[in-house]
Protein backbone atom coordinates (compact mmCIF):
# COMPACT_ATOMS: atom_id res chain seq x y z
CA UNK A 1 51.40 67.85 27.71
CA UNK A 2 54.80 68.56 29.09
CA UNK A 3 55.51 67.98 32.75
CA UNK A 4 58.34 70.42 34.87
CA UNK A 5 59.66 70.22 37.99
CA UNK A 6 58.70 73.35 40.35
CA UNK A 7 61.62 75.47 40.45
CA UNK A 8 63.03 75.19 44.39
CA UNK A 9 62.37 78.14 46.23
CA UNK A 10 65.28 80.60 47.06
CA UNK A 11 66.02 81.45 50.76
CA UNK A 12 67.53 85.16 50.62
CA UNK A 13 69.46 86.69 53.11
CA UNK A 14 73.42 85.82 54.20
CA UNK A 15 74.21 82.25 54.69
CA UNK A 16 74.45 81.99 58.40
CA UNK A 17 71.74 81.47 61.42
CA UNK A 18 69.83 84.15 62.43
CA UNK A 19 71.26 84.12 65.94
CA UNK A 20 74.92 84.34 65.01
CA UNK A 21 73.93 87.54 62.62
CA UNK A 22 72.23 88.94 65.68
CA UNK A 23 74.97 88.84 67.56
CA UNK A 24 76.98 89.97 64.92
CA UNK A 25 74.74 93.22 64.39
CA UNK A 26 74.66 93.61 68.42
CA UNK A 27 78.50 93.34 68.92
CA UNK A 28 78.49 95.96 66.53
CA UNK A 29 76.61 98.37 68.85
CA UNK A 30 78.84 97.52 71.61
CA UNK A 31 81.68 98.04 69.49
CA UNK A 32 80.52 102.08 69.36
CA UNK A 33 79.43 101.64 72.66
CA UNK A 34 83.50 101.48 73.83
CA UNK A 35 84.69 103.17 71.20
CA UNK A 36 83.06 106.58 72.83
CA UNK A 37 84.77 105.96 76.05
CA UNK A 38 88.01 104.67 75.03
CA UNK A 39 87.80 107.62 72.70
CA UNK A 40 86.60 109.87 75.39
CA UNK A 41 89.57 109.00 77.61
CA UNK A 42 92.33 109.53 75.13
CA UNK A 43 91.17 112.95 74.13
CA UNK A 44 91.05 113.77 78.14
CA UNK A 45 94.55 111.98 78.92
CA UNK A 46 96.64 113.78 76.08
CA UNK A 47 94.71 117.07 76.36
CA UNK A 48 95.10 117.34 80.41
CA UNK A 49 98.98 118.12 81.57
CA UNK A 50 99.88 116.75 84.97
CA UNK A 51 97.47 113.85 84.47
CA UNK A 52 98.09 111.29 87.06
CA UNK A 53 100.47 108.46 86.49
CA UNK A 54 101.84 107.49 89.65
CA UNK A 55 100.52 104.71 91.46
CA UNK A 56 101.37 106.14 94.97
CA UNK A 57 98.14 108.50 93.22
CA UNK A 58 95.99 106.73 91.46
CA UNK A 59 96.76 103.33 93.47
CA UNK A 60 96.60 101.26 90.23
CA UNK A 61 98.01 97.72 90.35
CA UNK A 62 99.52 96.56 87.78
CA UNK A 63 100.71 93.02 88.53
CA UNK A 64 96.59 92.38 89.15
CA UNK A 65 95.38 94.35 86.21
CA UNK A 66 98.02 91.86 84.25
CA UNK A 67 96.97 88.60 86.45
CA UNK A 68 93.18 89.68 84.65
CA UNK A 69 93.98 89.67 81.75
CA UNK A 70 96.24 86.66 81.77
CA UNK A 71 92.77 85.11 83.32
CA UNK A 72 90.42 86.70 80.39
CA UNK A 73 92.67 85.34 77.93
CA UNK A 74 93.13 82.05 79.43
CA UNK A 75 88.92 82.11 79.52
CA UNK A 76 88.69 82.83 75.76
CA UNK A 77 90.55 79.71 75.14
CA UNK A 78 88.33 77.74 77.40
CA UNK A 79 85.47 79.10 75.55
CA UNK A 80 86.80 78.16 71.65
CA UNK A 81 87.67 74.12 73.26
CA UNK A 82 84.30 74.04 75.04
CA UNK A 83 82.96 75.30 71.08
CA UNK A 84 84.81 72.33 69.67
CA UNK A 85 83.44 69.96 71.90
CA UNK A 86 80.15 70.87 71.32
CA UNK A 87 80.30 70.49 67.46
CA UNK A 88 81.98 67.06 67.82
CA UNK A 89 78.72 66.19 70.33
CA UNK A 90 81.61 65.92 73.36
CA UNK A 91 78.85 67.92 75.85
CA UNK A 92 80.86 66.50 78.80
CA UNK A 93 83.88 68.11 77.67
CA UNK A 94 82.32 71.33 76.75
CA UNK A 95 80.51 71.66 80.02
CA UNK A 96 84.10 71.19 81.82
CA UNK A 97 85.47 73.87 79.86
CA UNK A 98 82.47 76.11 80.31
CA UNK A 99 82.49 75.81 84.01
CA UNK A 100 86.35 76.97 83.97
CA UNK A 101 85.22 79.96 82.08
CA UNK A 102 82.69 80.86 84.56
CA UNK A 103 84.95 79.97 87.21
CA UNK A 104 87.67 82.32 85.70
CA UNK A 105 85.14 84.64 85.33
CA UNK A 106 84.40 84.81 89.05
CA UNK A 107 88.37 85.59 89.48
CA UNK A 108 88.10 88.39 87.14
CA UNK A 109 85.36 89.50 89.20
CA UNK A 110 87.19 89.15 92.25
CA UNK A 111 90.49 90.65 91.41
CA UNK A 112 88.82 93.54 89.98
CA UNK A 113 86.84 94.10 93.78
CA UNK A 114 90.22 93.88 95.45
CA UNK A 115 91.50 96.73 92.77
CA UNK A 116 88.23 98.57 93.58
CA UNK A 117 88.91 98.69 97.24
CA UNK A 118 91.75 99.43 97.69
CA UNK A 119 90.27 103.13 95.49
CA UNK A 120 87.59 103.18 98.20
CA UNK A 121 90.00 102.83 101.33
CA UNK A 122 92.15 106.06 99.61
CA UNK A 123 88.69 107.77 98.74
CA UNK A 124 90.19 107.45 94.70
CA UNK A 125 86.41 108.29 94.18
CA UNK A 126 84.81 110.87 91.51
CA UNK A 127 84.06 113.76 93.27
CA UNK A 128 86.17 113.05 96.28
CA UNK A 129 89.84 114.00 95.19
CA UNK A 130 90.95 117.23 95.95
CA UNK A 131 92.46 118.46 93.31
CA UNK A 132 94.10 121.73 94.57
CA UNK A 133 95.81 123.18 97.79
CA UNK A 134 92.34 124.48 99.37
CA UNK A 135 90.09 121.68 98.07
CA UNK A 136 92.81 119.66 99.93
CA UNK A 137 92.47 121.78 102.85
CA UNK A 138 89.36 121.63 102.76
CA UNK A 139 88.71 118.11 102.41
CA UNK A 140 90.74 117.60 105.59
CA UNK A 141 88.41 119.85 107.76
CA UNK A 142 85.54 117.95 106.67
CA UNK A 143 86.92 114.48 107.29
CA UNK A 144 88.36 115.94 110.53
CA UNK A 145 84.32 117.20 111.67
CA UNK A 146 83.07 113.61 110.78
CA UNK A 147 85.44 112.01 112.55
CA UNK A 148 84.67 114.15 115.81
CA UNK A 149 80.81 113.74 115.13
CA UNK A 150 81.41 110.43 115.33
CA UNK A 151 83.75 110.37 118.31
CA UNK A 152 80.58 112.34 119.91
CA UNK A 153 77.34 110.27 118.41
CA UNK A 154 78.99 106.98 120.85
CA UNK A 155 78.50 109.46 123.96
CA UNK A 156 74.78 110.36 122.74
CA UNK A 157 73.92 106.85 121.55
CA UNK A 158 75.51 105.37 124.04
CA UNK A 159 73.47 107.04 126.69
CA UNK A 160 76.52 108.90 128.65
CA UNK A 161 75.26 112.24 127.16
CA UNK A 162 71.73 113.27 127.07
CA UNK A 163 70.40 116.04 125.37
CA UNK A 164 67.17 116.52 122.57
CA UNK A 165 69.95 118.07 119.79
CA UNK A 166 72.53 115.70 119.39
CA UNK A 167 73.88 116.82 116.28
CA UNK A 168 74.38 120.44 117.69
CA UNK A 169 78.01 119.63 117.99
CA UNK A 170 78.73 123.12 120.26
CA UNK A 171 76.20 121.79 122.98
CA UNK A 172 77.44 118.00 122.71
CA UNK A 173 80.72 119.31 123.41
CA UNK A 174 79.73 121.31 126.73
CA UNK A 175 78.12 118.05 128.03
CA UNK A 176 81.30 115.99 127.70
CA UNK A 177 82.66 118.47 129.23
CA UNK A 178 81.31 117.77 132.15
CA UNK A 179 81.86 114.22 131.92
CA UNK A 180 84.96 113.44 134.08
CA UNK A 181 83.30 115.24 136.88
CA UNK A 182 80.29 114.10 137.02
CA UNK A 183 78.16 111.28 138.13
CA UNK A 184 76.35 108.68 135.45
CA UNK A 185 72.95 108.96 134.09
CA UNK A 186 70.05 106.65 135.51
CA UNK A 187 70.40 103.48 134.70
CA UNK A 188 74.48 103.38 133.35
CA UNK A 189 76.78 101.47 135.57
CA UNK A 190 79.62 103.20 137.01
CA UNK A 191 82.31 100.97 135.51
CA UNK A 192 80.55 101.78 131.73
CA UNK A 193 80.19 105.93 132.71
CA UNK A 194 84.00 105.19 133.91
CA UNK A 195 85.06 104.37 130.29
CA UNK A 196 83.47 107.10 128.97
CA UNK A 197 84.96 109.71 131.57
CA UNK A 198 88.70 108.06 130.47
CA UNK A 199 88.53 109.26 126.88
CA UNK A 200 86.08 112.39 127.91
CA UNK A 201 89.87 114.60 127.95
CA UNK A 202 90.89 113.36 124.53
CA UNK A 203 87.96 113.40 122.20
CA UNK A 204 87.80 117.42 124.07
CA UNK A 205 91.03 118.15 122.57
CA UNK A 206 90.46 116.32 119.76
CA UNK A 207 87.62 118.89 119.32
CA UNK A 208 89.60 121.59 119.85
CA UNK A 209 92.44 120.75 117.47
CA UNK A 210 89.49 120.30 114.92
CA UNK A 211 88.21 123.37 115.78
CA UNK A 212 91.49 125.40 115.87
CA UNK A 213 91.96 124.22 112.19
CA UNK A 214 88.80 125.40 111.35
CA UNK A 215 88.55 128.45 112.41
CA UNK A 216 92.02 129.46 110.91
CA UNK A 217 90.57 128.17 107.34
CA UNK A 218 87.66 130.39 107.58
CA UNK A 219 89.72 132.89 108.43
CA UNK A 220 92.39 132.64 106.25
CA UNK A 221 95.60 132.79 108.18
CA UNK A 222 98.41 130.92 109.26
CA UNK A 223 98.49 128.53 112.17
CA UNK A 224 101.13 131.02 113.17
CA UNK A 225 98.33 133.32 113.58
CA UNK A 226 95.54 133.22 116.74
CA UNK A 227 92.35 132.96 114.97
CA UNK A 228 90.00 133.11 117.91
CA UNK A 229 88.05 136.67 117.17
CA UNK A 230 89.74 138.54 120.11
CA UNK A 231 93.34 137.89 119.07
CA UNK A 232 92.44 137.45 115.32
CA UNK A 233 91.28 141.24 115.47
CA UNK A 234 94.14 142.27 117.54
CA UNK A 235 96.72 140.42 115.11
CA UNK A 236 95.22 142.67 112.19
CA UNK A 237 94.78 145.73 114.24
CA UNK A 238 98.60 145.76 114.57
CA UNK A 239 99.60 145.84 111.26
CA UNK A 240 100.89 148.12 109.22
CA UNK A 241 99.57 149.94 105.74
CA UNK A 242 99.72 147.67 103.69
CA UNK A 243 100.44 144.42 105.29
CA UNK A 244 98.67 141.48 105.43
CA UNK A 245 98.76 138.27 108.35
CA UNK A 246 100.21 135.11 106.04
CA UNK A 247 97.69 133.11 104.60
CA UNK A 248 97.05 129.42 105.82
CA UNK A 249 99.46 127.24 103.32
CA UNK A 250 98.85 123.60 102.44
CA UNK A 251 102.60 122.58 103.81
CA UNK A 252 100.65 123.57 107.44
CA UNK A 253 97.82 121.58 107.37
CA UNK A 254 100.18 118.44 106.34
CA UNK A 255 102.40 119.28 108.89
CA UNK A 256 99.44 119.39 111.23
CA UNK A 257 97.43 116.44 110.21
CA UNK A 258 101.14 114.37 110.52
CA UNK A 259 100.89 115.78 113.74
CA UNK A 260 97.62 114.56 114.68
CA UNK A 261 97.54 111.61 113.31
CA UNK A 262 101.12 110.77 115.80
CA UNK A 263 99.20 112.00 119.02
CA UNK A 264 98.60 108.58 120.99
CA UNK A 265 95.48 109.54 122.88
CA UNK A 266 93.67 109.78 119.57
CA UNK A 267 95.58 109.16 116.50
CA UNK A 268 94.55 106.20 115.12
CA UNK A 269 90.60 107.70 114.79
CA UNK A 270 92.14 110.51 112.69
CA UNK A 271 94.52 108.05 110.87
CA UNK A 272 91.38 106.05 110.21
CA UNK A 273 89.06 108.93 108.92
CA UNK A 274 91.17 111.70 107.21
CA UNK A 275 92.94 110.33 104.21
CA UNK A 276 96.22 111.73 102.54
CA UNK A 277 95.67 114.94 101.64
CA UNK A 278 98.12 116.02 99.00
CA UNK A 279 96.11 117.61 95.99
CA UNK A 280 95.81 115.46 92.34
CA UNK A 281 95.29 117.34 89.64
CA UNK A 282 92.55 115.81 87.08
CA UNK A 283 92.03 113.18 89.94
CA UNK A 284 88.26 113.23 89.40
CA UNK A 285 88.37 113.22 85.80
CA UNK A 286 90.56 109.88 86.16
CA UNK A 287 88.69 108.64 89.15
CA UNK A 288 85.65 108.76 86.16
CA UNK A 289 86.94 107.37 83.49
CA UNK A 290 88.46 104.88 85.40
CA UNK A 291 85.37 103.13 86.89
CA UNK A 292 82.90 104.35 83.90
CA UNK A 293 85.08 101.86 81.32
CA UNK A 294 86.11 99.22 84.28
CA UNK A 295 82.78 99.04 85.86
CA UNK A 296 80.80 98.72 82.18
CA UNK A 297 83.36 95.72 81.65
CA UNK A 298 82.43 94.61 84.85
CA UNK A 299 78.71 94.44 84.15
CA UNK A 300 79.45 92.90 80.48
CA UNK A 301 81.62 89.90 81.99
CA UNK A 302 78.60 89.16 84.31
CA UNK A 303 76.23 89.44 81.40
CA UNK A 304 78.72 86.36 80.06
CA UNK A 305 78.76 84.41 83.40
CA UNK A 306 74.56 84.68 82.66
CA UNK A 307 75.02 83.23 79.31
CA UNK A 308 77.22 80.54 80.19
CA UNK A 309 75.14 79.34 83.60
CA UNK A 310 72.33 78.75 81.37
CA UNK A 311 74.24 76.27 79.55
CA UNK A 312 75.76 74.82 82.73
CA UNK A 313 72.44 74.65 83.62
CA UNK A 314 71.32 72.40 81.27
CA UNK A 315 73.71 69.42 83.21
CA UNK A 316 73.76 66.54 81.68
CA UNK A 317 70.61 67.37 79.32
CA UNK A 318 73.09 69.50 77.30
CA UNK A 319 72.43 68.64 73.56
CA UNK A 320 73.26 69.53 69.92
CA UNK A 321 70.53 72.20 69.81
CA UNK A 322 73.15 74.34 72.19
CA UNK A 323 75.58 74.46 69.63
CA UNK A 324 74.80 77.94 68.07
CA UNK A 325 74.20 79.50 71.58
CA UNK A 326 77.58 78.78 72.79
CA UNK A 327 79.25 79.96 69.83
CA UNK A 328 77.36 83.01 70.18
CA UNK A 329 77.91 83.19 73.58
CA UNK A 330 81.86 82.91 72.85
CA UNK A 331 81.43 85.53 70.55
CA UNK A 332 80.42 87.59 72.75
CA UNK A 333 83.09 86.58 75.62
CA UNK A 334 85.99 86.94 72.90
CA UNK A 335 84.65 90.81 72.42
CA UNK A 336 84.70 91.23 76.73
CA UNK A 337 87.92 89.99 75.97
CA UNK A 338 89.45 92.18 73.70
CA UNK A 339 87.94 95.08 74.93
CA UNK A 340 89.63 94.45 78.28
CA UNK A 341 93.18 94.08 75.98
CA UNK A 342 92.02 97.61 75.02
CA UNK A 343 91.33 98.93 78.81
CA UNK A 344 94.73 97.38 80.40
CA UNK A 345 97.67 98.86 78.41
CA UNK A 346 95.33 102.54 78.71
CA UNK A 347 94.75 102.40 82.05
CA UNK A 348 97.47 100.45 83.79
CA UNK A 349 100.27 100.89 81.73
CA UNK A 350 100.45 103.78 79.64
């Protein structure tokens, strides 16, 4: 009777952990997952002429966008010594290296809100860019309304106006009106109604500057041109077969708006409200792209900080059995990485 040793069983599959071909197979998604926008965005830049480049437009910075990436790259080393340490068991080390990476992280974070901003102080926002002459026009007679709405909500809400409509802006203004005449409501001291009946005059013309504009973009004419019905009808009445009153041009409404926003009574609430108005073409389309790819970095960097506090969090418990997830976990930080190398030179630079 012969004896035989079992034959050892075979494990099948490729010969590293599970987790590391997880992430392998999930980087790989993400991988497609940029390559559709970065994609995406080259096909718009080179097939849209006149896309914007300058930064006086698109108020990109590139001294920060290079500071980030001097700061991602600086992280990815970080992560690869804090890997090290943790194969040679040096957990002390790795969590010191770790917690740079996070803190880096957090600077990323925070350079990249400074960048954002400074698009939401200039309104670079998608859908908010006017991108021709009368979108820009018209964009300034909106922002001009708001900011007289709001000149009139602090005499409703602030009880020197009274009336059951206060967002009927014709009746508001009738009531302020009557402000620097009249005597305060029940209950207002006279040295608070006072205040109100000192800037009563300007937030009136104020209105009526507003309103002037507005009237002459419904109509269509030149600021040349008296658009008040009377004289507006009068002004085309005159003309001849024919002819036509000039239209209202862009270079007007600049001039005007300049104009405004110099008057000292109540320039610096139109300075404040209206923004530049100069059209950019494809301003939208780059306002998009630009916080579509940033902002999914953005949320991928914090989905790293995640990863990296719950090794941090581990203190001074930290042990060989974290070995595989911070490897992972760099792998994953060296691909937020080197997607940003992607995003800087296509967005800042070229």
């Amino acid at each position: 009777m012969s004896h035989s040793a079992k034959p050892v069983a075979l494990k099948m599959g490729i010969p590293i952990p599970n987790s590391k071909l997880g992430m392998w197979l999930f980087l790989g998604t993400e991988i497609m997952f940029f390559t559709a926008f970065i994609g995406s965005y080259i096909v718009l830049r080179l097939g849209s002429r006149g896309w914007p480049t300058s930064s006086e437009d698109t108020h990109i910075n590139v001294l920060l966008g290079g500071v980030n990436t001097f700061v991602l790259i600086v992280s990815s080393y970080f992560v690869v010594v804090a890997h090290e340490a943790m194969a040679q068991k040096n957990f002390a080390k790795a969590r010191k290296f770790l917690t740079g990476t996070l803190l880096l992280a957090v600077l990323f974070l925070g350079i990249k809100s400074i960048e954002y901003l400074g698009k939401i102080q200039h309104d670079i926002l998608p859908g908010h860019i006017a991108e021709t002459s009368s979108q820009s026009i018209n964009k300034v007679n909106r922002e001009m309304e708001r900011v007289v709405r709001a000149r009139f909500k602090e005499y409703t809400d602030g009880g020197a106006v009274v009336t059951e409509r206060p967002d009927d802006i014709v009746s508001v203004v009738n009531l302020i009106a009557a402000i620097p005449g009249g005597q305060p409501p029940a209950g207002m001291e006279s040295y608070v109604y006072k205040e109100y009946q000192d800037t009563a005059p300007a937030d009136l013309e104020l209105f009526r500057e507003w309103m002037n504009l507005h009237q002459h973009i419904v109509a269509n004419v030149s600021l040349t041109v008296p658009a008040l019905p009377a004289e507006y009808l009068a002004a085309r009445g005159s003309l001849k077969e024919g002819e036509k009153l000039p239209e209202l041009g862009f270079e007007e409404v600049e001039a005007w708006l300049v104009k405004m926003k110099a008057n000292e009574k109540f320039g610096s609430y139109v300075t404040a409200g209206v923004f530049d108005p100069h059209p950019i073409v494809y301003g939208n389309i780059f306002a998009s792209c630009y916080f579509i790819m940033t902002g999914f970095h953005a949320i991928h960097v914090i989905v790293g900080m995640i990863l990296f506090a719950a090794v941090l969090k581990q203190g001074s418990g930290l042990d060989e059995k974290w070995t595989d997830f911070v490897e992972n976990s760099g792998l994953y930080w060296h691909f937020v990485d080197l997607v940003w190398i992607f995003l800087f030179p296509m967005l800042y630079i070229i």
